[in-house]
C-alpha atoms as a PDB file:
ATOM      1  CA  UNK A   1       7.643 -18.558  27.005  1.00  0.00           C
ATOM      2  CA  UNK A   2      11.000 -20.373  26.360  1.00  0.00           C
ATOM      3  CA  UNK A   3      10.871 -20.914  22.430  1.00  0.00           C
ATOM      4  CA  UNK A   4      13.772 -23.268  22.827  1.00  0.00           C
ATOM      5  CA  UNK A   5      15.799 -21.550  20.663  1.00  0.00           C
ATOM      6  CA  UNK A   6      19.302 -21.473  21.944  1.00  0.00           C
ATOM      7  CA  UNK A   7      22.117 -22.323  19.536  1.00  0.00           C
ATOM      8  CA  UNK A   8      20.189 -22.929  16.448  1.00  0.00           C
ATOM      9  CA  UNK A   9      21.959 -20.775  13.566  1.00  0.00           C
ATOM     10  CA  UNK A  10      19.344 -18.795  11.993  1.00  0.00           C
ATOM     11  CA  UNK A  11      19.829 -16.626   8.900  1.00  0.00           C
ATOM     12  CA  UNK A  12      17.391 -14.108   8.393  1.00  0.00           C
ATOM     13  CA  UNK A  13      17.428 -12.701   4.524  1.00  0.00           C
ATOM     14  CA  UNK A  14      16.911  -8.929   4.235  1.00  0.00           C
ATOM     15  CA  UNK A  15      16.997  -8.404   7.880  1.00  0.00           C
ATOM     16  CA  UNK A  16      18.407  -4.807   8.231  1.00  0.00           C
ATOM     17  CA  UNK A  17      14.789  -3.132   8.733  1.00  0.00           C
ATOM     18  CA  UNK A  18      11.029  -3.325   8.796  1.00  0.00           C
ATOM     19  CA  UNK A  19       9.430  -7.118   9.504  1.00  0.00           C
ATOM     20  CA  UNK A  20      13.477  -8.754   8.908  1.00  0.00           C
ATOM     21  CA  UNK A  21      15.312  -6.673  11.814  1.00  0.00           C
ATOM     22  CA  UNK A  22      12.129  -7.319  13.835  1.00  0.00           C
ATOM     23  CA  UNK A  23      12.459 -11.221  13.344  1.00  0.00           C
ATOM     24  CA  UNK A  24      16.197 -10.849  13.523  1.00  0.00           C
ATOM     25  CA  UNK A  25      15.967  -9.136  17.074  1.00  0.00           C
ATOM     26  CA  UNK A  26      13.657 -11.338  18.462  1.00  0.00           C
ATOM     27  CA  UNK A  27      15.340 -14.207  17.359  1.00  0.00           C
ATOM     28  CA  UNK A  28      18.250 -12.739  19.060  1.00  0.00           C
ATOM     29  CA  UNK A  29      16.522 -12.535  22.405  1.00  0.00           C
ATOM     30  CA  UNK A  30      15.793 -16.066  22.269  1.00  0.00           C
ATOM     31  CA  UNK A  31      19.254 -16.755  22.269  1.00  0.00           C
ATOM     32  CA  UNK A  32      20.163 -17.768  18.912  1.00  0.00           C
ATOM     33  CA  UNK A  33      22.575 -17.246  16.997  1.00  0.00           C
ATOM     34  CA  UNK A  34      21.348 -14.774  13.849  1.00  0.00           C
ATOM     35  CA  UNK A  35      22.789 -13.649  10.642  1.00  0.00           C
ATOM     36  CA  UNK A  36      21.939 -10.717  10.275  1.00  0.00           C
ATOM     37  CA  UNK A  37      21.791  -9.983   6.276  1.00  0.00           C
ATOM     38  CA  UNK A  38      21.404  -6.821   4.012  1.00  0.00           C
ATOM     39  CA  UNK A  39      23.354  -5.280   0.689  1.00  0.00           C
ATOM     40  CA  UNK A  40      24.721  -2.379   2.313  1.00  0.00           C
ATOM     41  CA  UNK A  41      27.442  -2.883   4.472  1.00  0.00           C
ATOM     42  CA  UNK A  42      26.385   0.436   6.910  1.00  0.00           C
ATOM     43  CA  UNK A  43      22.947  -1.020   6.653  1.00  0.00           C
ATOM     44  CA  UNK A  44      24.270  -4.458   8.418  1.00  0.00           C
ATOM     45  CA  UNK A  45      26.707  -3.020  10.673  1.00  0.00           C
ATOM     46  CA  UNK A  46      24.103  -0.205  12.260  1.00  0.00           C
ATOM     47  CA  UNK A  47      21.658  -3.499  12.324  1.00  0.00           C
ATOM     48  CA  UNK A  48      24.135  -5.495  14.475  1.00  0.00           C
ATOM     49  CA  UNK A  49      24.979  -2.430  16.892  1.00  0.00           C
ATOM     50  CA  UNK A  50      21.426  -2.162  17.767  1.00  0.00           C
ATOM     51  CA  UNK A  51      20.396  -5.612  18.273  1.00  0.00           C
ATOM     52  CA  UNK A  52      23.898  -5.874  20.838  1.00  0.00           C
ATOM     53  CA  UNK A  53      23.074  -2.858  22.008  1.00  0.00           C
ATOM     54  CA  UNK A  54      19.629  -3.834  23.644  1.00  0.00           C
ATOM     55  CA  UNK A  55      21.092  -7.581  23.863  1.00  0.00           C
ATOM     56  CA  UNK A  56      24.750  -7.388  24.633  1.00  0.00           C
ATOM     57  CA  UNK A  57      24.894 -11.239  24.904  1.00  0.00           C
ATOM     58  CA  UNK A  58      23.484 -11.586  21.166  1.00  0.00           C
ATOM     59  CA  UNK A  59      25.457 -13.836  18.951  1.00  0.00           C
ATOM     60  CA  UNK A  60      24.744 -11.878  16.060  1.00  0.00           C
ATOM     61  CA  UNK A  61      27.315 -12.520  12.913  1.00  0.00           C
ATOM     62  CA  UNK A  62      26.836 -10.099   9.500  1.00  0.00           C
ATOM     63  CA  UNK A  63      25.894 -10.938   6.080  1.00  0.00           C
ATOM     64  CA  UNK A  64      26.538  -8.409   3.537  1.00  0.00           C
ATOM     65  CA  UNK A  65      25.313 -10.026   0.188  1.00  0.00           C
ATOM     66  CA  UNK A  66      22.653  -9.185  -2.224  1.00  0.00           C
ATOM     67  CA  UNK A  67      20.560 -12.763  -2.516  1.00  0.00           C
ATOM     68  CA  UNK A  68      18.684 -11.976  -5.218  1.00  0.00           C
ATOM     69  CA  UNK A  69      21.642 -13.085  -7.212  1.00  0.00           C
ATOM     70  CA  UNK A  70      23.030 -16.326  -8.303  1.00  0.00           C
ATOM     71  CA  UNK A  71      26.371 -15.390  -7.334  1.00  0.00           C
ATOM     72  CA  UNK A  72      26.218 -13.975  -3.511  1.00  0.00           C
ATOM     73  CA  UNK A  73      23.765 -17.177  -2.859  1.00  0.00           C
ATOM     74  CA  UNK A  74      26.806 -19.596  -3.402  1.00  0.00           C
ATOM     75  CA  UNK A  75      29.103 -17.019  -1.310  1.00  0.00           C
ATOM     76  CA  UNK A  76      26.876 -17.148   1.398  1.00  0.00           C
ATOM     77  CA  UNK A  77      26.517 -20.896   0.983  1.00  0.00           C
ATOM     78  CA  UNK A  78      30.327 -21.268   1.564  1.00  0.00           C
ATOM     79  CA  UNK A  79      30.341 -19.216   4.629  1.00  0.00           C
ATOM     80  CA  UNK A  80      27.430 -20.852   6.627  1.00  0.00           C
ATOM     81  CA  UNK A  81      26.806 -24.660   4.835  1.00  0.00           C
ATOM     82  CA  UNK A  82      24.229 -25.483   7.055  1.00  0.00           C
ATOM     83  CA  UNK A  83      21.890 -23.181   9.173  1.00  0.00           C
ATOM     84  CA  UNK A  84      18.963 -24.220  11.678  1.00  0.00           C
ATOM     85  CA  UNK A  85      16.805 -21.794  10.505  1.00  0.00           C
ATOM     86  CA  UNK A  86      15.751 -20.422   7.029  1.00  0.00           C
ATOM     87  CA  UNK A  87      13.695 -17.303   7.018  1.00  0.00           C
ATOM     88  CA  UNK A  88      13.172 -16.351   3.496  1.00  0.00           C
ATOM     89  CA  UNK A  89      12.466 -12.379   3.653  1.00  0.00           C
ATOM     90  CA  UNK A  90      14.232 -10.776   1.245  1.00  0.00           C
ATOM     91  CA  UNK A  91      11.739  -8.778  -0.639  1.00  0.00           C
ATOM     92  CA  UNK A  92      10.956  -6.174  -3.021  1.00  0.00           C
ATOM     93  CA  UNK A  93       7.412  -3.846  -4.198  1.00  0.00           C
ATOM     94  CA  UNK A  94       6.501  -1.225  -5.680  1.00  0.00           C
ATOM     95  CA  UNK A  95       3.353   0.115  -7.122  1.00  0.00           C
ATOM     96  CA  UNK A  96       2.438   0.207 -10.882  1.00  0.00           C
ATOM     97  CA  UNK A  97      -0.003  -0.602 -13.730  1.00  0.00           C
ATOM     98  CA  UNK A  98       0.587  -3.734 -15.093  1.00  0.00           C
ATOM     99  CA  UNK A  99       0.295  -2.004 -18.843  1.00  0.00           C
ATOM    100  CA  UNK A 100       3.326  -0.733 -17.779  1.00  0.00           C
ATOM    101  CA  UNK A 101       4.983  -3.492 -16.143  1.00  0.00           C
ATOM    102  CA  UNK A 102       8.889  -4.224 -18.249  1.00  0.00           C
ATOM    103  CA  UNK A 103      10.301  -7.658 -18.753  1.00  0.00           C
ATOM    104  CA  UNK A 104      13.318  -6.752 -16.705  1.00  0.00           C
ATOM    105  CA  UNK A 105      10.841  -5.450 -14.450  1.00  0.00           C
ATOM    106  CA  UNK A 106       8.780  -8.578 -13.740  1.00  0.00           C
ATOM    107  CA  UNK A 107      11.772 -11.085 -13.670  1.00  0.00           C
ATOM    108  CA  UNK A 108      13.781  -8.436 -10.844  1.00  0.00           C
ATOM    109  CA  UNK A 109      10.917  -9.139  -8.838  1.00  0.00           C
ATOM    110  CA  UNK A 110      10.695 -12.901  -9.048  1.00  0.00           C
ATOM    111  CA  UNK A 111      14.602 -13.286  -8.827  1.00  0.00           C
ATOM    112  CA  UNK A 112      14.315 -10.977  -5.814  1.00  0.00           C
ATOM    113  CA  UNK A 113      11.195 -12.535  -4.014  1.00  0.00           C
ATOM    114  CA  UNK A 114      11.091 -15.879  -5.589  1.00  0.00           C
ATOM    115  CA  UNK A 115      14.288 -17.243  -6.333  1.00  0.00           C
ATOM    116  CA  UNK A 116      16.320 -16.213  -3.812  1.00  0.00           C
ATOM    117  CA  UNK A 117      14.404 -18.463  -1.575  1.00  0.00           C
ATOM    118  CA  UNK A 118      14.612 -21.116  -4.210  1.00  0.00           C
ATOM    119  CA  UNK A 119      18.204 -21.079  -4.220  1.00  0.00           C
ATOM    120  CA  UNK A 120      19.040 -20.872  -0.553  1.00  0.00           C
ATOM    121  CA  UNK A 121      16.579 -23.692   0.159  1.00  0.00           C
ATOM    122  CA  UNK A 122      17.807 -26.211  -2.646  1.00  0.00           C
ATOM    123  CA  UNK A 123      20.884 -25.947  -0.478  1.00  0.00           C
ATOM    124  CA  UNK A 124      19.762 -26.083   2.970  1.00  0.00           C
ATOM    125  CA  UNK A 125      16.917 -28.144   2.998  1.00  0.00           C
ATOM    126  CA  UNK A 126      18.389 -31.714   1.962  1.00  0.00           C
ATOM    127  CA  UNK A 127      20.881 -31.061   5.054  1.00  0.00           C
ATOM    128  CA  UNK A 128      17.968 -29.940   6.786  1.00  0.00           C
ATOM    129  CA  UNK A 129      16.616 -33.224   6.508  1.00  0.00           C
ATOM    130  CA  UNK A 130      19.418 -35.076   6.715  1.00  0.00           C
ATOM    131  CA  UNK A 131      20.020 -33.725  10.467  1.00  0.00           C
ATOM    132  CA  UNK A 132      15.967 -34.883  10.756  1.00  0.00           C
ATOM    133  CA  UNK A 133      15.584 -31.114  12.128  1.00  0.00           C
ATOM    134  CA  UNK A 134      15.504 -27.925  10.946  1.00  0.00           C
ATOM    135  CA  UNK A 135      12.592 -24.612   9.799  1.00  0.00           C
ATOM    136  CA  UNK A 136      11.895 -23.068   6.772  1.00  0.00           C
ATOM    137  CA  UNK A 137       9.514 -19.840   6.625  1.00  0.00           C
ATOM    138  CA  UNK A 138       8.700 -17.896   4.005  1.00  0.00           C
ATOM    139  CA  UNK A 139       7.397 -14.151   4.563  1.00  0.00           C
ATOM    140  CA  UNK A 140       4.962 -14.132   2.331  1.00  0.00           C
ATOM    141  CA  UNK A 141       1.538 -11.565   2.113  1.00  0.00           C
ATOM    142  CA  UNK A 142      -2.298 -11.249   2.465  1.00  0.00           C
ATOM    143  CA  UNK A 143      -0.966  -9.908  -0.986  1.00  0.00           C
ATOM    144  CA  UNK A 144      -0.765 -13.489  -2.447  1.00  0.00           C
ATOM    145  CA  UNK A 145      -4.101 -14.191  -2.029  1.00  0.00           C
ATOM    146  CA  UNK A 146      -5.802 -10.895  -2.401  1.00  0.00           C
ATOM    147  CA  UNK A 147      -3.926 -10.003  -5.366  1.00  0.00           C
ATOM    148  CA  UNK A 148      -3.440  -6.179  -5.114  1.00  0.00           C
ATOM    149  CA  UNK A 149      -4.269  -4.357  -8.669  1.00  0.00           C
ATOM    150  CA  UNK A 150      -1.937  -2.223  -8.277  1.00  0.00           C
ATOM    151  CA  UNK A 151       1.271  -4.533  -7.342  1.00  0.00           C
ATOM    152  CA  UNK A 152      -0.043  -7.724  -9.649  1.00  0.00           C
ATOM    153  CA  UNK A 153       3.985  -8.240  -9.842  1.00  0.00           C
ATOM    154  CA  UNK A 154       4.116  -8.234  -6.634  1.00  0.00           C
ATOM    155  CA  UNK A 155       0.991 -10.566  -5.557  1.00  0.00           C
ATOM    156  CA  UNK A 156       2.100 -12.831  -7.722  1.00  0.00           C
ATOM    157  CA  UNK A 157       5.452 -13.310  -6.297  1.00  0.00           C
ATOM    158  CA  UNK A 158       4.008 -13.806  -3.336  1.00  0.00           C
ATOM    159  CA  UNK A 159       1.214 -16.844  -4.241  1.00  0.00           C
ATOM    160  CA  UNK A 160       4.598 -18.476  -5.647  1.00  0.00           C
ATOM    161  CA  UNK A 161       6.114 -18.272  -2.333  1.00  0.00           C
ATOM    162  CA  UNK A 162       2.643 -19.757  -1.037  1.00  0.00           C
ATOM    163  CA  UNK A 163       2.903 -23.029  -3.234  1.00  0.00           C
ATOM    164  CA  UNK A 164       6.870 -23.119  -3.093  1.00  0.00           C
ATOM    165  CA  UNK A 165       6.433 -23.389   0.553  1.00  0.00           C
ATOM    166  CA  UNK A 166       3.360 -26.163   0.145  1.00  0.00           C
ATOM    167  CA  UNK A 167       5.398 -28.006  -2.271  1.00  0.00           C
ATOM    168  CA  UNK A 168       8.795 -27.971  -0.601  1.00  0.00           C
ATOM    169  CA  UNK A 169       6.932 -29.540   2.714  1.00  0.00           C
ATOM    170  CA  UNK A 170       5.379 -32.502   1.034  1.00  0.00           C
ATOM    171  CA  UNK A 171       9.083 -33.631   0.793  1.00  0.00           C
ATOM    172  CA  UNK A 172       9.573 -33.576   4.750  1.00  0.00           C
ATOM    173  CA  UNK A 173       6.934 -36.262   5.339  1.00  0.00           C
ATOM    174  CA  UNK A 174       7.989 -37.996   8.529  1.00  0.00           C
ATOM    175  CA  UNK A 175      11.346 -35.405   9.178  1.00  0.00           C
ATOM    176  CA  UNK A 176      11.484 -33.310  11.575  1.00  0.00           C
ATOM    177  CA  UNK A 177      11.509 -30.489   9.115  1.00  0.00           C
ATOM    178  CA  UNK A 178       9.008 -28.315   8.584  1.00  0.00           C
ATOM    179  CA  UNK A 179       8.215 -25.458   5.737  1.00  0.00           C
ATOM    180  CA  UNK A 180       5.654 -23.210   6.176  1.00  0.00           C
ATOM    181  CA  UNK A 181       4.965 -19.223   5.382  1.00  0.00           C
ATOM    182  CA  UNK A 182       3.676 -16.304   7.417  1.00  0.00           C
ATOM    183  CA  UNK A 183       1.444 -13.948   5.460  1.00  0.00           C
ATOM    184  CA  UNK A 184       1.299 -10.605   7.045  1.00  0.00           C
ATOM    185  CA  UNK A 185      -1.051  -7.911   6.197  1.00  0.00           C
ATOM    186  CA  UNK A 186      -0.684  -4.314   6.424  1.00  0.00           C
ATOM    187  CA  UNK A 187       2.343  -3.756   8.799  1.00  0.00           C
ATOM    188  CA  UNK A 188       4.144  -0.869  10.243  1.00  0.00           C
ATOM    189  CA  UNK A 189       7.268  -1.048   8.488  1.00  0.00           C
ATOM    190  CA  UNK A 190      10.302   1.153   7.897  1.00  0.00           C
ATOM    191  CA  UNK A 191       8.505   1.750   4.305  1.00  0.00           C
ATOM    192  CA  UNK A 192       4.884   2.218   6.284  1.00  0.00           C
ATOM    193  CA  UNK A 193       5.803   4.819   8.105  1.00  0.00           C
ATOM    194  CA  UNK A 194       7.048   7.069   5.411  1.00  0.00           C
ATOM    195  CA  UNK A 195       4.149   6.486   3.380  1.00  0.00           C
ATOM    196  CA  UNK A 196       1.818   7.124   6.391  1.00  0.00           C
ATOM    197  CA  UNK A 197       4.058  10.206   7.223  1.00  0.00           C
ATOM    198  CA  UNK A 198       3.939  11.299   3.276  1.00  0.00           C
ATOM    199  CA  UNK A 199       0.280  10.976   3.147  1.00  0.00           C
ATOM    200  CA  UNK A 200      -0.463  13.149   6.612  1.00  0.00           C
ATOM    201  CA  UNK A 201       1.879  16.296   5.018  1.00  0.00           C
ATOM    202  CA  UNK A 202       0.364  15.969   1.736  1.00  0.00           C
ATOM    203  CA  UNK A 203      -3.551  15.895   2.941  1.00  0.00           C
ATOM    204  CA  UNK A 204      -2.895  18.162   6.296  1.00  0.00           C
ATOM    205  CA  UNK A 205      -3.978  15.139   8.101  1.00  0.00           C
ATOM    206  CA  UNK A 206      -2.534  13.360  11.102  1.00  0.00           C
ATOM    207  CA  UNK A 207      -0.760  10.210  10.996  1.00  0.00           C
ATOM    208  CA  UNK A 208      -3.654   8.685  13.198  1.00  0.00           C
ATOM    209  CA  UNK A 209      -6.627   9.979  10.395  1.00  0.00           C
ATOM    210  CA  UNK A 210      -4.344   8.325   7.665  1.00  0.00           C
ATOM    211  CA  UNK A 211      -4.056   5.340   9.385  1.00  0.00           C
ATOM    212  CA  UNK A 212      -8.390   5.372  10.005  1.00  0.00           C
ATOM    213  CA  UNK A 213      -8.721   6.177   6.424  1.00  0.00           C
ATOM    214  CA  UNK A 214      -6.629   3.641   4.954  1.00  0.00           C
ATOM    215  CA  UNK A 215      -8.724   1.017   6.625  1.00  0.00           C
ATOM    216  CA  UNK A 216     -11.788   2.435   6.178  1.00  0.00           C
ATOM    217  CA  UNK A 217     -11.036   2.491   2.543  1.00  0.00           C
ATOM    218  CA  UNK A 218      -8.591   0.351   1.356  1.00  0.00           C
ATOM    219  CA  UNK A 219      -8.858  -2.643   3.653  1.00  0.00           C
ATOM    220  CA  UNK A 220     -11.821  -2.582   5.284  1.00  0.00           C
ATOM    221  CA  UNK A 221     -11.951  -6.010   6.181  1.00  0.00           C
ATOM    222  CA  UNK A 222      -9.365  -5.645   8.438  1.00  0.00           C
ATOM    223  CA  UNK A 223     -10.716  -7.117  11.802  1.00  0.00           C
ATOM    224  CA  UNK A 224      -7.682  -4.699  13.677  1.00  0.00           C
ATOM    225  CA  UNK A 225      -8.396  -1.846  11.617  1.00  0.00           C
ATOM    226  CA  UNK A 226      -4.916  -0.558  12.460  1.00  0.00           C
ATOM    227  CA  UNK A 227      -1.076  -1.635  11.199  1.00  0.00           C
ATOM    228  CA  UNK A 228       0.038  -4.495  12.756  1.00  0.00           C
ATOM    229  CA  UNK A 229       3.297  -3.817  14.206  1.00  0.00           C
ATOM    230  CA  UNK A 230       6.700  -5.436  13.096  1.00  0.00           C
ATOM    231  CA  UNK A 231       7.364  -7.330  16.513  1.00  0.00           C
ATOM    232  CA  UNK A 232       3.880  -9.247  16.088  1.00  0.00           C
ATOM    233  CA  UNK A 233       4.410 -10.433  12.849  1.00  0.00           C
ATOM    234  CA  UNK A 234       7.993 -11.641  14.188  1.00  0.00           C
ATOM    235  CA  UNK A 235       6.816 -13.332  17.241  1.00  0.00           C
ATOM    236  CA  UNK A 236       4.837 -15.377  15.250  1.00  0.00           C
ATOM    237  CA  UNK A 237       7.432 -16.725  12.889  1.00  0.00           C
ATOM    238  CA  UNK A 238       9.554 -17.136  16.090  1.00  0.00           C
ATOM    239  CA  UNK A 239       6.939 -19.724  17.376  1.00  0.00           C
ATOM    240  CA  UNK A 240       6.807 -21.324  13.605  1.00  0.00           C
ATOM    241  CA  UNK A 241      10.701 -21.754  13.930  1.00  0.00           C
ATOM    242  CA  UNK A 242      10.824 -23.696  17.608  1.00  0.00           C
ATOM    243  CA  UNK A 243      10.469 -26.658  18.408  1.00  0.00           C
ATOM    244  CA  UNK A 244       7.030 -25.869  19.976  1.00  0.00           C
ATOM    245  CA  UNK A 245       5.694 -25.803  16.123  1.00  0.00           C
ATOM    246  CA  UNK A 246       6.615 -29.097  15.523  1.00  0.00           C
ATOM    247  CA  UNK A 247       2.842 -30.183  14.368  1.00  0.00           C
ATOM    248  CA  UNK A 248       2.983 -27.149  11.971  1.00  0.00           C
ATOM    249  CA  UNK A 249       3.912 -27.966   8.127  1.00  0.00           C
ATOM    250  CA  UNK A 250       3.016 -26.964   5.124  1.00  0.00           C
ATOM    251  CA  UNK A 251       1.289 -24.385   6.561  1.00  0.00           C
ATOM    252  CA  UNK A 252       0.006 -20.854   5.121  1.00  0.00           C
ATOM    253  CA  UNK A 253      -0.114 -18.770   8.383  1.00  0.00           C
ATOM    254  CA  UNK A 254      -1.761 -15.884   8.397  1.00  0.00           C
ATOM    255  CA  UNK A 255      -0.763 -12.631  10.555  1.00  0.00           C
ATOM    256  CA  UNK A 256      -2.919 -10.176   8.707  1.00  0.00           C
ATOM    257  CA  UNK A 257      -5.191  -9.011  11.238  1.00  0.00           C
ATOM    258  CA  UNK A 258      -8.545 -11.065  10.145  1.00  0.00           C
ATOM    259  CA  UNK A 259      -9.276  -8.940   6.401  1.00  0.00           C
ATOM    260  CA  UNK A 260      -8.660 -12.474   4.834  1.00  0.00           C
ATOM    261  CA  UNK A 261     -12.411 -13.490   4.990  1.00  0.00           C
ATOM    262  CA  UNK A 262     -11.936 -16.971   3.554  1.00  0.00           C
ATOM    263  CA  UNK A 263     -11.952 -19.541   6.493  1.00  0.00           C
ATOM    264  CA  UNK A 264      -9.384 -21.501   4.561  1.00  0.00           C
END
């Protein structure tokens, strides 16, 4: 299916690995142009190769910037003033007790999840709307509605992005803007697969019986009772970004493999 996304200028925050590179890549393969961001400069750069490398026609430009801070926001507003496509990914977790949970902690994680979506979007969405086009996602979690007791930081930071995203749509009404976010469950990402490796050396099991036990016992509502993989959470904020989801706003969409049992 032709996504109709040739030309637009996406930027894709956080998009050297896991779910990001995924979107990045397929974004890529749709024929727009992607900015591909990350802090590490080696982190961007091997990024870039290996999107040209399986599409050598990619228009793929680099970002290296940290935008979970005031300062690299505005640099990267300089550099690209307007973009087609927002995909706010840039995120950070971690488990711990919230006993234990600092200050600094909590407010890196909301600067890092929260604001850095807040920031780029005060910026791009009133030109967004001017233009009367342009997409907004938000890569949210299952995590933001089934708070997870042992990331409460993190679940938190997540619900925000939830009503950020609600809130930020109501002011497209009768644009051709929409804002929406994708909450993924459980997904095979670059972090995934260590733990999943971690978990098989430490118990003697195979990566296959930790992947059966985790859904057996830690989310057994999962209707897939396996990882979902990177490229199927990207597809689906690839559709959310074209044209083709024009009807779509405001939207929480859910990619979590049916262990969300509320029908709303």
């Amino acid at each position: 299916m032709d996504l109709l996304l040739q030309d637009k200028l996406v930027l894709v925050t956080g998009s050297t690995a896991g779910i990001g590179f995924a979107i990045a890549e397929v974004f890529a393969a749709e024929g727009a142009r992607v900015i591909v961001n990350g802090r590490s400069e080696e982190r961007v750069a091997a990024a870039t190769a290996s999107i040209l490398k399986k599409y050598p026609q990619a228009r793929v430009e680099s970002l290296v910037a940290d935008l979970a801070t005031a300062g690299a926001v505005e640099e990267t507003i300089k550099r690209f003033p307007t973009v087609d496509v927002l995909v706010n990914n840039l995120g950070i977790y971690g488990p711990k007790n919230f006993e234990d949970l600092t200050d600094a902690e909590w407010l890196s994680i909301i600067e890092t999840n929260f604001l850095s979506g807040v920031r780029l979007c005060r910026h791009y969405l009133p030109a967004m709307k001017k233009a009367n086009w342009g997409r907004i996602l938000f890569l949210s979690s299952e995590s933001g509605v089934n708070i997870p007791v042992e990331m409460i930081h993190y679940g938190v930071t997540k619900t925000m992005q939830i009503a950020l995203a609600r809130g930020l749509a109501e002011t497209t009404i009768g644009t051709g803007v929409t804002v929406n976010s994708v909450l993924p469950g459980p997904t095979r990402s670059e972090g995934v697969e260590k733990f999943i490796a971690d978990m098989a050396e430490k118990d003697g099991k195979t990566t296959a019986e930790v992947e059966k036990d985790f859904f057996a016992t830690v989310r057994p509502s999962s209707l897939i009772q396996r990882f979902a993989t990177v490229h199927e959470v990207a597809t689906t904020v690839a559709y959310l970004a074209s044209p083709l989801a024009a009807a779509t706003n405001g939207a929480a969409v859910r990619a979590e493999g049916g262990l969300l049992r509320s029908i709303l």
